[in-house]
N, C-alpha and C. Protein backbone atom coordinates (compact mmCIF):
# COMPACT_ATOMS: atom_id res chain seq x y z
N UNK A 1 0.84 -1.17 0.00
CA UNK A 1 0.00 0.00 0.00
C UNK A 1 0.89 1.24 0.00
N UNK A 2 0.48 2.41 -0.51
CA UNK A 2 1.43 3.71 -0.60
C UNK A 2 0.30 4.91 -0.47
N UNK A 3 0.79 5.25 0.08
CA UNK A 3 0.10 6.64 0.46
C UNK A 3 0.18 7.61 -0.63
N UNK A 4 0.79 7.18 -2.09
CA UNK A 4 0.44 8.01 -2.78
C UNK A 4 -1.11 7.83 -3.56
N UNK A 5 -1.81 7.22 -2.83
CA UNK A 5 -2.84 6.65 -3.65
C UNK A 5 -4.01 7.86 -3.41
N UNK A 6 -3.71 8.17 -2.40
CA UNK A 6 -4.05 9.63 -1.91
C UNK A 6 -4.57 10.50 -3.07
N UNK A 7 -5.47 11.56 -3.61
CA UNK A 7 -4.97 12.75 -4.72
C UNK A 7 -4.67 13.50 -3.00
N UNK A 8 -3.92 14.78 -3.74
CA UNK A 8 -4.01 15.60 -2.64
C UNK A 8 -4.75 17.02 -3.26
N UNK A 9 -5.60 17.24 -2.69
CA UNK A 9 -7.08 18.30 -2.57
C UNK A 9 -6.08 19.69 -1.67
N UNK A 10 -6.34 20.69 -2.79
CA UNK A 10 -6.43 22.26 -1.71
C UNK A 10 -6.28 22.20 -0.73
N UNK A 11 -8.07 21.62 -0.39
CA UNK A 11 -9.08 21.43 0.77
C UNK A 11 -8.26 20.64 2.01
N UNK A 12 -7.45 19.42 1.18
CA UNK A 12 -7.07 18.40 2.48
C UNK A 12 -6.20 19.24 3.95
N UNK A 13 -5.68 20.01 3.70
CA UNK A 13 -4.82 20.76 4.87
C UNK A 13 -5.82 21.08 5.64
N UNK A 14 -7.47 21.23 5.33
CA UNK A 14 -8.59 21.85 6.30
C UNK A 14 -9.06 20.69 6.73
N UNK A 15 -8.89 19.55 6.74
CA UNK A 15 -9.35 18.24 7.03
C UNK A 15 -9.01 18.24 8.65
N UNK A 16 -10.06 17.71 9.11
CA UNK A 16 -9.78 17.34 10.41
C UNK A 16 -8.85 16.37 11.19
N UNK A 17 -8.61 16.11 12.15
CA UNK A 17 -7.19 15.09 12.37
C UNK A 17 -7.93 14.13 12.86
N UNK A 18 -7.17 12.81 13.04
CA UNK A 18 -7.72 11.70 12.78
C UNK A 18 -8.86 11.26 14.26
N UNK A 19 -7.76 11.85 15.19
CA UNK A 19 -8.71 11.98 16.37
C UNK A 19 -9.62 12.57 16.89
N UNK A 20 -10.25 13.41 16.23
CA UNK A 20 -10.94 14.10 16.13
C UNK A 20 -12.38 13.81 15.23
N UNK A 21 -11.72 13.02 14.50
CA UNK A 21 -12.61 12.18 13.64
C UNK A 21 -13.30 11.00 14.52
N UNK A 22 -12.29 10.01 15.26
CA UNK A 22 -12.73 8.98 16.03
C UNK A 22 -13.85 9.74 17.13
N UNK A 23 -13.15 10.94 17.49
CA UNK A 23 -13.91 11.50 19.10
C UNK A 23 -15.65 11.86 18.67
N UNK A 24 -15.54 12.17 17.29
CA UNK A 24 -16.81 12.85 16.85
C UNK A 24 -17.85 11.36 16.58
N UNK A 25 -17.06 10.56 16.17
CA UNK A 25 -17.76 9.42 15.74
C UNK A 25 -18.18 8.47 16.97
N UNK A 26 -16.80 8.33 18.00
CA UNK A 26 -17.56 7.54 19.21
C UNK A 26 -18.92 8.21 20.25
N UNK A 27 -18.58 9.70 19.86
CA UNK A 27 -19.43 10.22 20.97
C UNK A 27 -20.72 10.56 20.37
N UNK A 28 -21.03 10.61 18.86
CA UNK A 28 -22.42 10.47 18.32
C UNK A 28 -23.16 9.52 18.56
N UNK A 29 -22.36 8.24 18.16
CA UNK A 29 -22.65 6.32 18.49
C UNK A 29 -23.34 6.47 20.22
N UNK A 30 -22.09 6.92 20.92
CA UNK A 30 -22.61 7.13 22.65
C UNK A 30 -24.18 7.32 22.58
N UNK A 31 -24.00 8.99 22.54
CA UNK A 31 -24.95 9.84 22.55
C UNK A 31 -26.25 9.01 21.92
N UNK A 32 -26.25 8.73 20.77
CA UNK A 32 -27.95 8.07 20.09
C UNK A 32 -28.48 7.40 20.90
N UNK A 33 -27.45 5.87 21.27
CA UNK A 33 -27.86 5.29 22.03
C UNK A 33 -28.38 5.48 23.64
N UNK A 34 -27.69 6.24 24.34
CA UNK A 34 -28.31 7.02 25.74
C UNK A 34 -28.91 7.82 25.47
N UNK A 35 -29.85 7.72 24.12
CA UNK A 35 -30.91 8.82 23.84
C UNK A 35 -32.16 8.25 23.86
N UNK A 36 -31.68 6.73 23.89
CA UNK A 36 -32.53 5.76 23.57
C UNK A 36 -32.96 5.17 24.79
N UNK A 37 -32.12 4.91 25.46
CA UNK A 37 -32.02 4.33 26.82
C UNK A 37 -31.22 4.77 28.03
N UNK A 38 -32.16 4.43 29.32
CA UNK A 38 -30.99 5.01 30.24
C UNK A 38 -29.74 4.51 30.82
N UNK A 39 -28.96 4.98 31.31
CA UNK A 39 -27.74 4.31 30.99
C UNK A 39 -27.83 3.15 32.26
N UNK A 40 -29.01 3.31 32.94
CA UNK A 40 -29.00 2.09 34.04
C UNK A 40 -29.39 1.23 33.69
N UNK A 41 -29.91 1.26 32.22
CA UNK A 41 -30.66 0.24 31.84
C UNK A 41 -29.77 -0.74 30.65
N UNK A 42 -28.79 -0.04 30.28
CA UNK A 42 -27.64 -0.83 29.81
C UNK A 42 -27.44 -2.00 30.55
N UNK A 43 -27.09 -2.86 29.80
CA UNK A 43 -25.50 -3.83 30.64
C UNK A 43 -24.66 -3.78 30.36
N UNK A 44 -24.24 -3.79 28.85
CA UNK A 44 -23.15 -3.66 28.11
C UNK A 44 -23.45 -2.94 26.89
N UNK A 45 -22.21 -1.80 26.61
CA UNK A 45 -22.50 -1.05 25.66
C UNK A 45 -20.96 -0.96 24.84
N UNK A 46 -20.46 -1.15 23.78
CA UNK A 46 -18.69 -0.98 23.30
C UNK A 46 -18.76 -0.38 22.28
N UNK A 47 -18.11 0.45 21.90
CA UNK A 47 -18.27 1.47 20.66
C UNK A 47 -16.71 1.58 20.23
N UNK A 48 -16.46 0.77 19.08
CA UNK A 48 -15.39 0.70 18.65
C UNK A 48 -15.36 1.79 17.43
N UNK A 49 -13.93 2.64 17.23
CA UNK A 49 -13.70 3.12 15.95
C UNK A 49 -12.42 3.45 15.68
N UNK A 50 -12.60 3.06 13.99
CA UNK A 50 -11.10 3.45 13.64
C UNK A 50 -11.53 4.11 12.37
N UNK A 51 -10.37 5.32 12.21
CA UNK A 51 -10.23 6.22 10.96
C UNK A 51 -9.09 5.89 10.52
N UNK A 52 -8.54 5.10 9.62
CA UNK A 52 -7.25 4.91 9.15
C UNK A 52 -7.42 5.16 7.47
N UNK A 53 -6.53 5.90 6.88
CA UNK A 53 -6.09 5.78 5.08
C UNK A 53 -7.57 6.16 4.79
N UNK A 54 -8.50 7.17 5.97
CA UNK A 54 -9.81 8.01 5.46
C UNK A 54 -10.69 7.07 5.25
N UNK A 55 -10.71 5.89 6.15
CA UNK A 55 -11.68 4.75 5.89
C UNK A 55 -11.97 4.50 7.40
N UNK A 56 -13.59 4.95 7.26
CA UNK A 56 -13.82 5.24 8.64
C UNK A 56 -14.50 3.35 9.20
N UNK A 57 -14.27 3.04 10.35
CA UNK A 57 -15.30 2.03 10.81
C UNK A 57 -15.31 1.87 12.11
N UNK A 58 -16.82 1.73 12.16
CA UNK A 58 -17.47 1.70 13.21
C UNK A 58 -18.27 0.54 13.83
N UNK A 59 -18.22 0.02 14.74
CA UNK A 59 -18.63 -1.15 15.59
C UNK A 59 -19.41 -0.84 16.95
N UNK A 60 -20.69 -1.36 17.07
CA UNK A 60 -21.63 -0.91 18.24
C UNK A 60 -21.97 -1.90 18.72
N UNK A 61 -21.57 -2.78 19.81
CA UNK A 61 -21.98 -3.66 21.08
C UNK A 61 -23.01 -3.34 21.55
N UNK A 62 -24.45 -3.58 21.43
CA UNK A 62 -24.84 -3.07 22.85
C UNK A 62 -26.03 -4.11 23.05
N UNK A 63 -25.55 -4.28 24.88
CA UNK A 63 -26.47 -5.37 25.21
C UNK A 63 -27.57 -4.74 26.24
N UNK A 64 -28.81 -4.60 25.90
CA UNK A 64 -29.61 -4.10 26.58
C UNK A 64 -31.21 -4.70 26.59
N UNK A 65 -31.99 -3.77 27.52
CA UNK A 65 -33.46 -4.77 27.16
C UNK A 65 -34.01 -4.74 25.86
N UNK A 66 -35.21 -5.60 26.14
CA UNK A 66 -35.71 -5.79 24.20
C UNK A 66 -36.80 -4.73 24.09
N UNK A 67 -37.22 -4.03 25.16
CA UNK A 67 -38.65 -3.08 24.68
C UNK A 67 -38.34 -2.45 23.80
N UNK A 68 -37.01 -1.96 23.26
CA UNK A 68 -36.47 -1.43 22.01
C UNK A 68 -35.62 -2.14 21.18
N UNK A 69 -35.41 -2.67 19.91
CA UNK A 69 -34.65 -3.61 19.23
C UNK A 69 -33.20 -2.84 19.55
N UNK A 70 -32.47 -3.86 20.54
CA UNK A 70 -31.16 -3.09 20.60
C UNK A 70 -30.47 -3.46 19.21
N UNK A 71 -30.65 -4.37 17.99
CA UNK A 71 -29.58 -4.84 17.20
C UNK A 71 -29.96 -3.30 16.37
N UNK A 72 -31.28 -2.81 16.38
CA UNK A 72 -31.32 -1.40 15.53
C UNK A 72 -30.97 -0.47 15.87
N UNK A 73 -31.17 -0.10 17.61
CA UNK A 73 -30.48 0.90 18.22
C UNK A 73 -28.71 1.00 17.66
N UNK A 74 -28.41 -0.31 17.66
CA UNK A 74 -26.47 0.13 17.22
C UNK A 74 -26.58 0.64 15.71
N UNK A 75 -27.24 -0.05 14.86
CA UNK A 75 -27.16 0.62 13.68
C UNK A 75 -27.37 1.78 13.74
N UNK A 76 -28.23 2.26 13.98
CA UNK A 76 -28.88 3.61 14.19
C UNK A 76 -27.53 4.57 14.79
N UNK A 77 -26.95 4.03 15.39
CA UNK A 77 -25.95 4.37 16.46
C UNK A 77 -24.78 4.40 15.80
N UNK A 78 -24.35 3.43 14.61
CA UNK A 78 -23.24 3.62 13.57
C UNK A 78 -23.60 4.31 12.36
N UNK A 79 -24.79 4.94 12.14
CA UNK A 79 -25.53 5.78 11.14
C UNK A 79 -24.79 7.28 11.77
N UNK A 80 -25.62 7.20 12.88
CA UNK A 80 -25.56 8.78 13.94
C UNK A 80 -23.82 8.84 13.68
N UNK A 81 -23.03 7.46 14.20
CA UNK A 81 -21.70 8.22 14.01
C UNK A 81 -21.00 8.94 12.56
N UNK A 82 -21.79 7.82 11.55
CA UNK A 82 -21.23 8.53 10.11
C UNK A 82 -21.70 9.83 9.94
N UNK A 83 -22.62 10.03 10.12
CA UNK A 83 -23.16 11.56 9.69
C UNK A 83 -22.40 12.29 10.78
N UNK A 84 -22.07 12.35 11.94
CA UNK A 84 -21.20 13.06 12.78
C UNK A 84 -20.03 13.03 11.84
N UNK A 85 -19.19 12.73 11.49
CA UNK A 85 -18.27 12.61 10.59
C UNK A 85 -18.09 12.91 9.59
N UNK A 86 -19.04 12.58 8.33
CA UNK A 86 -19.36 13.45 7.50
C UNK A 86 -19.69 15.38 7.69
N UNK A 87 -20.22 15.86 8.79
CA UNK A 87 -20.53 17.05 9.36
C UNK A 87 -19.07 17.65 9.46
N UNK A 88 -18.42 16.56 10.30
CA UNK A 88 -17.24 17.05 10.84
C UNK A 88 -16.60 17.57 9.43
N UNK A 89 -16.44 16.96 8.59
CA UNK A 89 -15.54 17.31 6.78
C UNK A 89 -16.04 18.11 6.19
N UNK A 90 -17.55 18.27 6.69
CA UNK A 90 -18.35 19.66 5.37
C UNK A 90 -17.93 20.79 6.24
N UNK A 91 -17.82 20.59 7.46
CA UNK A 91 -17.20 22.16 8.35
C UNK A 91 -15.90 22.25 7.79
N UNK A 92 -14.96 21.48 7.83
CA UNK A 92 -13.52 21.58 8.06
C UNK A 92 -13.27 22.13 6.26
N UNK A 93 -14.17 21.65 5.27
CA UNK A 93 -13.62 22.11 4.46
C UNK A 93 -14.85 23.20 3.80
N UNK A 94 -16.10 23.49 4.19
CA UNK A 94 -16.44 24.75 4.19
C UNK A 94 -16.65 25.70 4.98
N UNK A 95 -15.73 25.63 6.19
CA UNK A 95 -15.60 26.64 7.01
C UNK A 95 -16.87 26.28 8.00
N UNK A 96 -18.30 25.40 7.61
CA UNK A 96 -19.15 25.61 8.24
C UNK A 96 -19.91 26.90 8.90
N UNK A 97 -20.94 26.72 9.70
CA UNK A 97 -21.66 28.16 9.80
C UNK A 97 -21.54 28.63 11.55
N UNK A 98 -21.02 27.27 12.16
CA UNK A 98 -20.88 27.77 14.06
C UNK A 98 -22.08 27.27 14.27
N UNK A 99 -23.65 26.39 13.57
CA UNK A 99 -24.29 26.29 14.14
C UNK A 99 -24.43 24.88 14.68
């Protein structure tokens, strides 16, 4: 693999850093899900992510009661993180609006 596989964009110097990427993505995933449920009502919840070579992925554990389909709550929950992420790149490279 070579990192020239890359193009390099204007734009890329406004790109966000990688951690910043993970932080936006684990804490959307968080957030949906304790939007959903309370967190006493968890048992187990794991929110894995990696941003490597701009290839984002995301993994959502969560073991909780059934009055809500938890296998949809994580999707829902690795949805919420992509669009956090995606947000994060339309700011960084159009300046975004602060809202």
């Amino acid at each position: 693999m070579s990192d020239s596989d890359a193009d390099t964009d204007p734009g890329d110097e406004r790109e966000p850093s990688d951690e910043a990427v993970v932080e936006a993505a684990s804490d959307a995933a968080e957030g949906l899900v304790l939007s959903r449920y309370k967190q006493s009502e968890i048992d187990d919840l794991d929110v894995t992510v990696r941003f490597e070579d701009g290839t984002l992925e995301v993994d959502v554990y969560l073991n909780a009661p059934d009055d809500l389909d938890p296998e949809q709550v994580a999707e829902d929950a690795v949805r919420a993180a992509e669009a956090a992420v995606d947000e994060l790149f339309a700011e960084a490279q159009g300046g975004g609006d602060g809202a």
